[in-house]
N, C-alpha and C. Protein backbone atom coordinates (compact mmCIF):
# COMPACT_ATOMS: atom_id res chain seq x y z
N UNK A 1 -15.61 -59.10 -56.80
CA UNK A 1 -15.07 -59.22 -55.45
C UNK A 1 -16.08 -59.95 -54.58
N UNK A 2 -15.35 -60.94 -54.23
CA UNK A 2 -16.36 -61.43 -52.98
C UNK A 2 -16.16 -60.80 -51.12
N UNK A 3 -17.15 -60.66 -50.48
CA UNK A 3 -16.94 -60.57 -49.44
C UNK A 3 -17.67 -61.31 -48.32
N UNK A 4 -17.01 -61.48 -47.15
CA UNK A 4 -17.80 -62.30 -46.15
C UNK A 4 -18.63 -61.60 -45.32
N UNK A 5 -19.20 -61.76 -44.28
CA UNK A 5 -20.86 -61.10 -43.95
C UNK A 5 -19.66 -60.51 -42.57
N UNK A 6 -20.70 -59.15 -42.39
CA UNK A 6 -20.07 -58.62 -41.56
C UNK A 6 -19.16 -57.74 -41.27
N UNK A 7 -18.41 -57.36 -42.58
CA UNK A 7 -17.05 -56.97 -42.58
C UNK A 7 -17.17 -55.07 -42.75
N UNK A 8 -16.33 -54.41 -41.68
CA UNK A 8 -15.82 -53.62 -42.02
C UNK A 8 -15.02 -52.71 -42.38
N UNK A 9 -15.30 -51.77 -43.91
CA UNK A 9 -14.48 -51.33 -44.56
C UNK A 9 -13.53 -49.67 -44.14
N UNK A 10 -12.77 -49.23 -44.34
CA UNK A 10 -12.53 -47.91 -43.86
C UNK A 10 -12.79 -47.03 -45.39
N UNK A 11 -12.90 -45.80 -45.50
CA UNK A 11 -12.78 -44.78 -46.63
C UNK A 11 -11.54 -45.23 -47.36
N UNK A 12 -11.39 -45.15 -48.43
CA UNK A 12 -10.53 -44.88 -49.90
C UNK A 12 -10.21 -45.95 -49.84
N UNK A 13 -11.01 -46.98 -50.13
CA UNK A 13 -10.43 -48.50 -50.70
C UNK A 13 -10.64 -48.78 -51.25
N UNK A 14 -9.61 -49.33 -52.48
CA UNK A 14 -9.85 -50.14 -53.61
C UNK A 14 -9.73 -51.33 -53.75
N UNK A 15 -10.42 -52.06 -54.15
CA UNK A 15 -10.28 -53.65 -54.09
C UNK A 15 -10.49 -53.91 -55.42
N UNK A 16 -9.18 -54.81 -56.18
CA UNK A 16 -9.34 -55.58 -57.32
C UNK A 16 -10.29 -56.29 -57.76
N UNK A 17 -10.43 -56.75 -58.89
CA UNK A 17 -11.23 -57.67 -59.00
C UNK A 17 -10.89 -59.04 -58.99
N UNK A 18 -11.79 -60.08 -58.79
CA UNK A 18 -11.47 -61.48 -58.45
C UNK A 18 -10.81 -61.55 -57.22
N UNK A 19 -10.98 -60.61 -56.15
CA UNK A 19 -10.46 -60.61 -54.72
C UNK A 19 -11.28 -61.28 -53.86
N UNK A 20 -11.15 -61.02 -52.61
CA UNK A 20 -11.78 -61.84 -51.72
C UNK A 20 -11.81 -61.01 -50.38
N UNK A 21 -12.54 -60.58 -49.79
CA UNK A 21 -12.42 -59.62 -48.42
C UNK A 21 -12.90 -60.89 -47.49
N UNK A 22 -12.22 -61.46 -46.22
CA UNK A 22 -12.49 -62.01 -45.43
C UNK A 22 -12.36 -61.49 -44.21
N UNK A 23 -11.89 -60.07 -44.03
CA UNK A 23 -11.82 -59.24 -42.31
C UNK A 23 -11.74 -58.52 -42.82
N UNK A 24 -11.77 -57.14 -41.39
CA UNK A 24 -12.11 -55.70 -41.89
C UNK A 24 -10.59 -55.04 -42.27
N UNK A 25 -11.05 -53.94 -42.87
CA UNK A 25 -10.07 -53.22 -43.74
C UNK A 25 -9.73 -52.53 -42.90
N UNK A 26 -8.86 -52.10 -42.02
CA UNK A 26 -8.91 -50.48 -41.33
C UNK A 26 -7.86 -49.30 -41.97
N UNK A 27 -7.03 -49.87 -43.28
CA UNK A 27 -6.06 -48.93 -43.55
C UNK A 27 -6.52 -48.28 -44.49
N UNK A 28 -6.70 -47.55 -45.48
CA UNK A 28 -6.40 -47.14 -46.52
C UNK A 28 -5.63 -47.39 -47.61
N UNK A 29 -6.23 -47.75 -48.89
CA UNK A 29 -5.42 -48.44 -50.27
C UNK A 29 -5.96 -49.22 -50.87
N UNK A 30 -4.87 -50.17 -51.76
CA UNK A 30 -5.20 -50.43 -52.95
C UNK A 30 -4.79 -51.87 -52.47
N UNK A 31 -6.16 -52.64 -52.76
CA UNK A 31 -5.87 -53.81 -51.95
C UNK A 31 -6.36 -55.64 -53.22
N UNK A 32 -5.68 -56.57 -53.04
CA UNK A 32 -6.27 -57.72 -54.21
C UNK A 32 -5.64 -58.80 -53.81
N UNK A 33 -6.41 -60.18 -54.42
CA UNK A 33 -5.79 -61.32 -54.26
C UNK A 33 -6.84 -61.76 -53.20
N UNK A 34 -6.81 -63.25 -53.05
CA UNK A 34 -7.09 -64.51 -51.74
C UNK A 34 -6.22 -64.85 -51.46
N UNK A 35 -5.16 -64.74 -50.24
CA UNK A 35 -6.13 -63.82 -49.15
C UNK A 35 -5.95 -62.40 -49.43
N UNK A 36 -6.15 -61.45 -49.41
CA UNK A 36 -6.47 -59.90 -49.30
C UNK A 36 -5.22 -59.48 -49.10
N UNK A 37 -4.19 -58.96 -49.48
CA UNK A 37 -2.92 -58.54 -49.37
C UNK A 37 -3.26 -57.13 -50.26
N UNK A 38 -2.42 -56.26 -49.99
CA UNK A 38 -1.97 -54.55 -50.53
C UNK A 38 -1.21 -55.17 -52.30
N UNK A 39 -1.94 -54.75 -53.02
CA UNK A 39 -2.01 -55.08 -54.66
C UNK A 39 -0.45 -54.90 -55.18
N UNK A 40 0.78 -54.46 -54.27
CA UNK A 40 1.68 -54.45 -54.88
C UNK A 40 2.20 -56.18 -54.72
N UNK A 41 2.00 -56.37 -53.51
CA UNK A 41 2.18 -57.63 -52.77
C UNK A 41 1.19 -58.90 -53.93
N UNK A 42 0.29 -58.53 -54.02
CA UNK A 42 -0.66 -59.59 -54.44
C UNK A 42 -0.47 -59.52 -56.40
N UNK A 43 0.32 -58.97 -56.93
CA UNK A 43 0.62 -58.91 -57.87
C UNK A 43 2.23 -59.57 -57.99
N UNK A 44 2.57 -59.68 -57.23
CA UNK A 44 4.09 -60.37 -57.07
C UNK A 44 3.55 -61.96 -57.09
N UNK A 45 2.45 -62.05 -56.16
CA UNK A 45 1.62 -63.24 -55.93
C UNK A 45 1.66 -63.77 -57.10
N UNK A 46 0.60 -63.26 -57.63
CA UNK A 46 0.16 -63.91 -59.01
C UNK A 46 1.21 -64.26 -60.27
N UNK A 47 2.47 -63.22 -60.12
CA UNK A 47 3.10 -63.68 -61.04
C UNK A 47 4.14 -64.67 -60.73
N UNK A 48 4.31 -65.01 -59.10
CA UNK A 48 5.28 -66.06 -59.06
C UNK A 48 4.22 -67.62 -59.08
N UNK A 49 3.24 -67.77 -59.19
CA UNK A 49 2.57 -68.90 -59.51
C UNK A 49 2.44 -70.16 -60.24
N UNK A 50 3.12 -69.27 -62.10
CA UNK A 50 3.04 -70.44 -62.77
C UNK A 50 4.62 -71.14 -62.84
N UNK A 51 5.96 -70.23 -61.59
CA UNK A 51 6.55 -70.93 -61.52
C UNK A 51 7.09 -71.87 -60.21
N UNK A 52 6.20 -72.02 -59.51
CA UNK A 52 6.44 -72.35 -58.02
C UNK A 52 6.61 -73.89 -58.08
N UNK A 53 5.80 -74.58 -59.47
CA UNK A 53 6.84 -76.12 -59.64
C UNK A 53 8.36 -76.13 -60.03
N UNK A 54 8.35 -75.23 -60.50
CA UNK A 54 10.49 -75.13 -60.58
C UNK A 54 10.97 -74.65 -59.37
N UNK A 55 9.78 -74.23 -58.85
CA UNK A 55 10.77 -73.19 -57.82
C UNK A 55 10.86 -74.53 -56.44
N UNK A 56 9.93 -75.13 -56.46
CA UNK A 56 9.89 -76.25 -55.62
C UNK A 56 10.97 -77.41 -55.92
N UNK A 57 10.34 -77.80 -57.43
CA UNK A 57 11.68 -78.64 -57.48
C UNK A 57 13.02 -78.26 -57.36
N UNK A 58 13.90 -76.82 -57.55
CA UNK A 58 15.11 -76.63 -57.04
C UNK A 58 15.44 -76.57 -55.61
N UNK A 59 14.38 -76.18 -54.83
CA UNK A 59 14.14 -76.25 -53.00
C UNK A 59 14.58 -77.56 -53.02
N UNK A 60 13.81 -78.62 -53.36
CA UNK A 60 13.90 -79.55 -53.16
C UNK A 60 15.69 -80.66 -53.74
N UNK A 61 16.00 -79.82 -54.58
CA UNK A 61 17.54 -79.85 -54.75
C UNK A 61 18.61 -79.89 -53.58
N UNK A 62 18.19 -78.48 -53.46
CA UNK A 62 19.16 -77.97 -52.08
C UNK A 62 19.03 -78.12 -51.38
N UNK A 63 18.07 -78.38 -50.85
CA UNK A 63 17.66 -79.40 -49.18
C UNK A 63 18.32 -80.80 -49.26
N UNK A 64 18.09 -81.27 -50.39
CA UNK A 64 18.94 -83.05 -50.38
C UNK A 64 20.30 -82.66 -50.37
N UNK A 65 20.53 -81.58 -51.03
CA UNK A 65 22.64 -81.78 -51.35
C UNK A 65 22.86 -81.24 -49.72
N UNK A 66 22.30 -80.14 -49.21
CA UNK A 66 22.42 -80.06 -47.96
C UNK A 66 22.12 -80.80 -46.67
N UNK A 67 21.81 -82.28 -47.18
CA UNK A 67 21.12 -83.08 -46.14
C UNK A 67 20.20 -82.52 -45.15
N UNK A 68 19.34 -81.65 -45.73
CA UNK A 68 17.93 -80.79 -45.18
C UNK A 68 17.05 -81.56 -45.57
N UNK A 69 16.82 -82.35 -46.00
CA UNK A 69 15.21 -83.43 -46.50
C UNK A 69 14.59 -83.17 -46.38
N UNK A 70 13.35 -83.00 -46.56
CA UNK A 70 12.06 -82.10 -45.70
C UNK A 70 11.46 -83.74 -44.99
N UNK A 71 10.73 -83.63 -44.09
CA UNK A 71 10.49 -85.07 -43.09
C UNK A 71 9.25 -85.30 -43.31
């Protein structure tokens, strides 16, 4: 886990590994990922990743048939 200078943490936190703390913690939990999201969240992260070129190229479908283009 990396963290930036300065930061503070509250009691019962867990932080993943290969995370990143860039501001303070004030809640309580189970926390992972860059940027720092609650590990249920940052595990959704990671697994929509290796498909976000399909997922782009179909965006990019439906924006043209809808004459939405991106500009």
């Amino acid at each position: 886990v990396v963290t930036a200078g300065h930061i503070s943490i509250t009691d019962n936190v867990v932080v993943a590994g290969r995370s990143a703390i860039t501001s303070d913690i004030r809640e309580p939990g189970v926390y992972g990922g860059y940027p720092l999201e609650p590990q249920k969240e940052s595990l959704r992260t990671i697994a929509s990743l290796p498909h976000l070129k399909t997922i782009r190229k179909q965006l990019n479908r439906v924006l043209k048939h809808l004459n939405l283009e991106k500009e």
